[in-house]
C-alpha atoms as a PDB file:
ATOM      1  CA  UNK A   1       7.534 -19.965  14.743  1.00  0.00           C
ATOM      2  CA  UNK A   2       4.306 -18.392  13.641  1.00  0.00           C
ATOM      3  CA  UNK A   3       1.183 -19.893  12.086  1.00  0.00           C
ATOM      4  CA  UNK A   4       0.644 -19.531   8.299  1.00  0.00           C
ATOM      5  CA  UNK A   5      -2.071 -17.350   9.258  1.00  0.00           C
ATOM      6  CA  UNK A   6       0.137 -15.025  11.225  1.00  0.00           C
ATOM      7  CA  UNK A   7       2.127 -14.764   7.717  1.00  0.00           C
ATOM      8  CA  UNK A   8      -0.437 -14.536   5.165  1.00  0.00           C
ATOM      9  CA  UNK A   9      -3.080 -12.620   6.676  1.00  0.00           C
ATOM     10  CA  UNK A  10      -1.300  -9.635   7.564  1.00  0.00           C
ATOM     11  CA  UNK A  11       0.070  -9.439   3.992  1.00  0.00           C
ATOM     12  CA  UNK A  12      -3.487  -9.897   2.487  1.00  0.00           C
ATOM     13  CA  UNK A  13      -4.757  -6.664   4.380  1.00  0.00           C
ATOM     14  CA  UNK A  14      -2.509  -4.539   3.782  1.00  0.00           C
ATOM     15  CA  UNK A  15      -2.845  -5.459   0.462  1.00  0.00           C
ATOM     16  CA  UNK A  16      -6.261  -4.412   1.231  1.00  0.00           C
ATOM     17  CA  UNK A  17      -5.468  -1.353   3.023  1.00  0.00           C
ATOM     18  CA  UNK A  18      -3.095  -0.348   0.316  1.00  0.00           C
ATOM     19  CA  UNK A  19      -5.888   0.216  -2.373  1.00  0.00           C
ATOM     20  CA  UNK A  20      -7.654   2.336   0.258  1.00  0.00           C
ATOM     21  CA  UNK A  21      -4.990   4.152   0.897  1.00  0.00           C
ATOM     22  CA  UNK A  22      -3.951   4.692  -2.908  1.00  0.00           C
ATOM     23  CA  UNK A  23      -7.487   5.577  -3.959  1.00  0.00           C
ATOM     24  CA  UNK A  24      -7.974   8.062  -1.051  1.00  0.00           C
ATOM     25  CA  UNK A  25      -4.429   9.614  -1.753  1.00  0.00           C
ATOM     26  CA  UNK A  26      -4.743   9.592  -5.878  1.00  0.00           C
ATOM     27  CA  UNK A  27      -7.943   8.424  -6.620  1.00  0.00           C
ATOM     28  CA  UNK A  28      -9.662  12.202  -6.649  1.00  0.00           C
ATOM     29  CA  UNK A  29      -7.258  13.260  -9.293  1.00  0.00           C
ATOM     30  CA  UNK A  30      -9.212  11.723 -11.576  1.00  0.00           C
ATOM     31  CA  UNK A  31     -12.199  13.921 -10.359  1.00  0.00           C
ATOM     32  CA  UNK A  32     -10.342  17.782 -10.373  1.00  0.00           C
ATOM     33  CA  UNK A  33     -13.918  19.666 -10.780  1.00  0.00           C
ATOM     34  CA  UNK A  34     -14.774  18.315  -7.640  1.00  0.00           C
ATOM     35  CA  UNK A  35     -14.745  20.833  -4.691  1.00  0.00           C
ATOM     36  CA  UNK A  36     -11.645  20.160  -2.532  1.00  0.00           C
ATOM     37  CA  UNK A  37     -13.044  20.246   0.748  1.00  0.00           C
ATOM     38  CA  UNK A  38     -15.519  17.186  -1.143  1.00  0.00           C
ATOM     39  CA  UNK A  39     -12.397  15.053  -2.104  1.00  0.00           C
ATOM     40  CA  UNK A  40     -11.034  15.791   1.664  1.00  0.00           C
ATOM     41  CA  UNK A  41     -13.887  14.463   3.585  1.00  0.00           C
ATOM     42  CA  UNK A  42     -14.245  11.540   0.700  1.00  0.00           C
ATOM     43  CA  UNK A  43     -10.962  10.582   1.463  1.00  0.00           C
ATOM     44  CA  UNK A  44     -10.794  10.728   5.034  1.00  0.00           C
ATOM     45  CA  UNK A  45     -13.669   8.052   4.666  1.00  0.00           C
ATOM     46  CA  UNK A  46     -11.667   6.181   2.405  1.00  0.00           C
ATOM     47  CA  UNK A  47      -8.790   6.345   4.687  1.00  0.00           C
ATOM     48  CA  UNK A  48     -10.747   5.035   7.342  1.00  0.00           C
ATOM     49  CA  UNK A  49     -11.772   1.651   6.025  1.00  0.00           C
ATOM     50  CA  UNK A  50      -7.547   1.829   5.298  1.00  0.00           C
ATOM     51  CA  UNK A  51      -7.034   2.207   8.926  1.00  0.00           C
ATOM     52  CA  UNK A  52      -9.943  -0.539   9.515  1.00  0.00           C
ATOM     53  CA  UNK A  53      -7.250  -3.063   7.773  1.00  0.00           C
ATOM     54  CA  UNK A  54      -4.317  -1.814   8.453  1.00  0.00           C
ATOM     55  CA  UNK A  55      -4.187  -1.858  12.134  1.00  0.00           C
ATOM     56  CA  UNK A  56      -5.241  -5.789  12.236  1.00  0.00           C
ATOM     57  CA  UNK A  57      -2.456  -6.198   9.453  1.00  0.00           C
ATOM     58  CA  UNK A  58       0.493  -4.999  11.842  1.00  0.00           C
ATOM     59  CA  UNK A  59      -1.322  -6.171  14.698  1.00  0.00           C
ATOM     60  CA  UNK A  60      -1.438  -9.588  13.715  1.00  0.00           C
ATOM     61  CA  UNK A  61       1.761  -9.427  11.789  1.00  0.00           C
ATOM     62  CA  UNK A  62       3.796  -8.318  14.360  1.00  0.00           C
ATOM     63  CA  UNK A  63       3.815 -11.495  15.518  1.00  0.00           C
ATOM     64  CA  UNK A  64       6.263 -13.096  13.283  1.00  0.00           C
ATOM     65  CA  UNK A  65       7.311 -10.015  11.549  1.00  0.00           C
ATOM     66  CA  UNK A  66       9.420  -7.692  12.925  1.00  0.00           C
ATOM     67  CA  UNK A  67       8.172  -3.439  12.863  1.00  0.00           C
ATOM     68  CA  UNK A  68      10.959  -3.113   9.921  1.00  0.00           C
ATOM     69  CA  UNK A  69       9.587  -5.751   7.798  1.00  0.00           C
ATOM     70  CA  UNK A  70       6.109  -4.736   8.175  1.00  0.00           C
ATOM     71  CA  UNK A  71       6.834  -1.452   7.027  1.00  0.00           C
ATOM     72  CA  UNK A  72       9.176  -3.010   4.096  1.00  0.00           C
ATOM     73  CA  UNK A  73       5.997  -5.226   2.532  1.00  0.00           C
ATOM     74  CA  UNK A  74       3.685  -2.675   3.027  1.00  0.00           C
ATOM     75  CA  UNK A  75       6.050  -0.348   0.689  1.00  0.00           C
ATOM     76  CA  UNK A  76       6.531  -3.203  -1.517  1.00  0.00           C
ATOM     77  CA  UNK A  77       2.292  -3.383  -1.669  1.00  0.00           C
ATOM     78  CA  UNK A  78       2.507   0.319  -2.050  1.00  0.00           C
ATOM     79  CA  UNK A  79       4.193   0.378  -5.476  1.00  0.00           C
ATOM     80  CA  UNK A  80       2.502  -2.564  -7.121  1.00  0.00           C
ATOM     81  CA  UNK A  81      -0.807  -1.312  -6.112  1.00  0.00           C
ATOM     82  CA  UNK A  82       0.507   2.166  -7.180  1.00  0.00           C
ATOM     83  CA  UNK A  83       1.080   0.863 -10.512  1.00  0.00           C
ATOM     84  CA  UNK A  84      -2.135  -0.781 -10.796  1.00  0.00           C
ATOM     85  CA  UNK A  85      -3.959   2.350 -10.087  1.00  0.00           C
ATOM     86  CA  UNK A  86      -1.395   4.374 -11.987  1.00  0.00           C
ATOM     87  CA  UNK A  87      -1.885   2.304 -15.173  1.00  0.00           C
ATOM     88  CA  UNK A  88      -5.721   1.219 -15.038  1.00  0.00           C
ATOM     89  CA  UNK A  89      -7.200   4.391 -13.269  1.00  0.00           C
ATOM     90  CA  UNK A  90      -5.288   6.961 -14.115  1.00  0.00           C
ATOM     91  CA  UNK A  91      -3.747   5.667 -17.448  1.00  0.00           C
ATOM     92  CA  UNK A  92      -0.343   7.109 -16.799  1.00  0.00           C
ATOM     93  CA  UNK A  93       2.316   4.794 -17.908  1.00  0.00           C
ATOM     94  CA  UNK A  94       4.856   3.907 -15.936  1.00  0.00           C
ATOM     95  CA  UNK A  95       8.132   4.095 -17.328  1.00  0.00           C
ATOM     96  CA  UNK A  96      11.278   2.110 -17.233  1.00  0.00           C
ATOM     97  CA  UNK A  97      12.550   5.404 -14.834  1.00  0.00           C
ATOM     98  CA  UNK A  98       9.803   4.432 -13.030  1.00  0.00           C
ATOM     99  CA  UNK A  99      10.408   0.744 -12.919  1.00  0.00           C
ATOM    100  CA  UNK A 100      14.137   1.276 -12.078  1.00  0.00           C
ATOM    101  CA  UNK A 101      13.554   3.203  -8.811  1.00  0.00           C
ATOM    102  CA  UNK A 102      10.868   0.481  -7.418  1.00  0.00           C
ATOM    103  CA  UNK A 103      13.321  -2.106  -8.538  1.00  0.00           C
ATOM    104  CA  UNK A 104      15.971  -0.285  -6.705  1.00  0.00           C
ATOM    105  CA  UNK A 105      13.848   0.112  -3.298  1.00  0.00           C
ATOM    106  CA  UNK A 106      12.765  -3.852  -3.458  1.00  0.00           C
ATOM    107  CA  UNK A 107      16.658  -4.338  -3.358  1.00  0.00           C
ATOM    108  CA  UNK A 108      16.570  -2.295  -0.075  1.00  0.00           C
ATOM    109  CA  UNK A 109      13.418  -4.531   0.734  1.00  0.00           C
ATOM    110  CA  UNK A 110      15.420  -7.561   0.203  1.00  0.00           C
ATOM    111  CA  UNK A 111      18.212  -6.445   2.804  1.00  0.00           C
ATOM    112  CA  UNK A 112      15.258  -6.221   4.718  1.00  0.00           C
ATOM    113  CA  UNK A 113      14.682  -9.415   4.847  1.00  0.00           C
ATOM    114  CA  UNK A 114      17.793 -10.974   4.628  1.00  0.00           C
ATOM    115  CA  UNK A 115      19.008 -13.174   7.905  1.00  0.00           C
END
């Protein structure tokens, strides 16, 4: 049995590297007059500080949290972060379509998870 370290800490970075990760993938959109090779090289930088987190994350995780259900939370992270930046940065609403398919893939997430 793991520490609550070991259970919490690996979910708080890739919270973490989840807004890296969504700002580097989405956050130039916001910026289209910007050159593209710009927004690459910004978001490779980006990325990096993702990477910076994210490694520790599964690192650490993976000791009480098997490779499936590290991926599965970091998807989960992925789409409420997503929405976050979808809504607040982007203003693009997210609709009940929208909202449907997460729900649908935290079901799969909760097969995950299930003994």
């Amino acid at each position: 049995m793991g520490t609550l370290y070991q259970y919490t800490v690996p979910v708080v970075l890739l919270l973490l590297s989840n807004v890296f990760m969504t700002f580097a993938w989405y956050g130039h959109l916001k910026y289209k007059s910007t050159a593209l090779i710009a927004v690459i090289f910004i978001s490779w930088g980006i990325a990096f500080f993702e990477y910076a987190v994210q490694v520790p994350a599964n690192r650490i995780g993976h000791a009480v949290y098997s490779l499936a259900e590290l991926k599965t939370i970091q998807e989960v992270i992925t789409f409420i972060v997503f929405c976050f930046v979808s809504v607040y940065w982007m203003n693009e609403a997210i609709t009940w379509k929208h909202l449907l398919g997460f729900s649908m893939m935290a079901a799969g997430a909760i097969v995950v998870f299930r003994a």
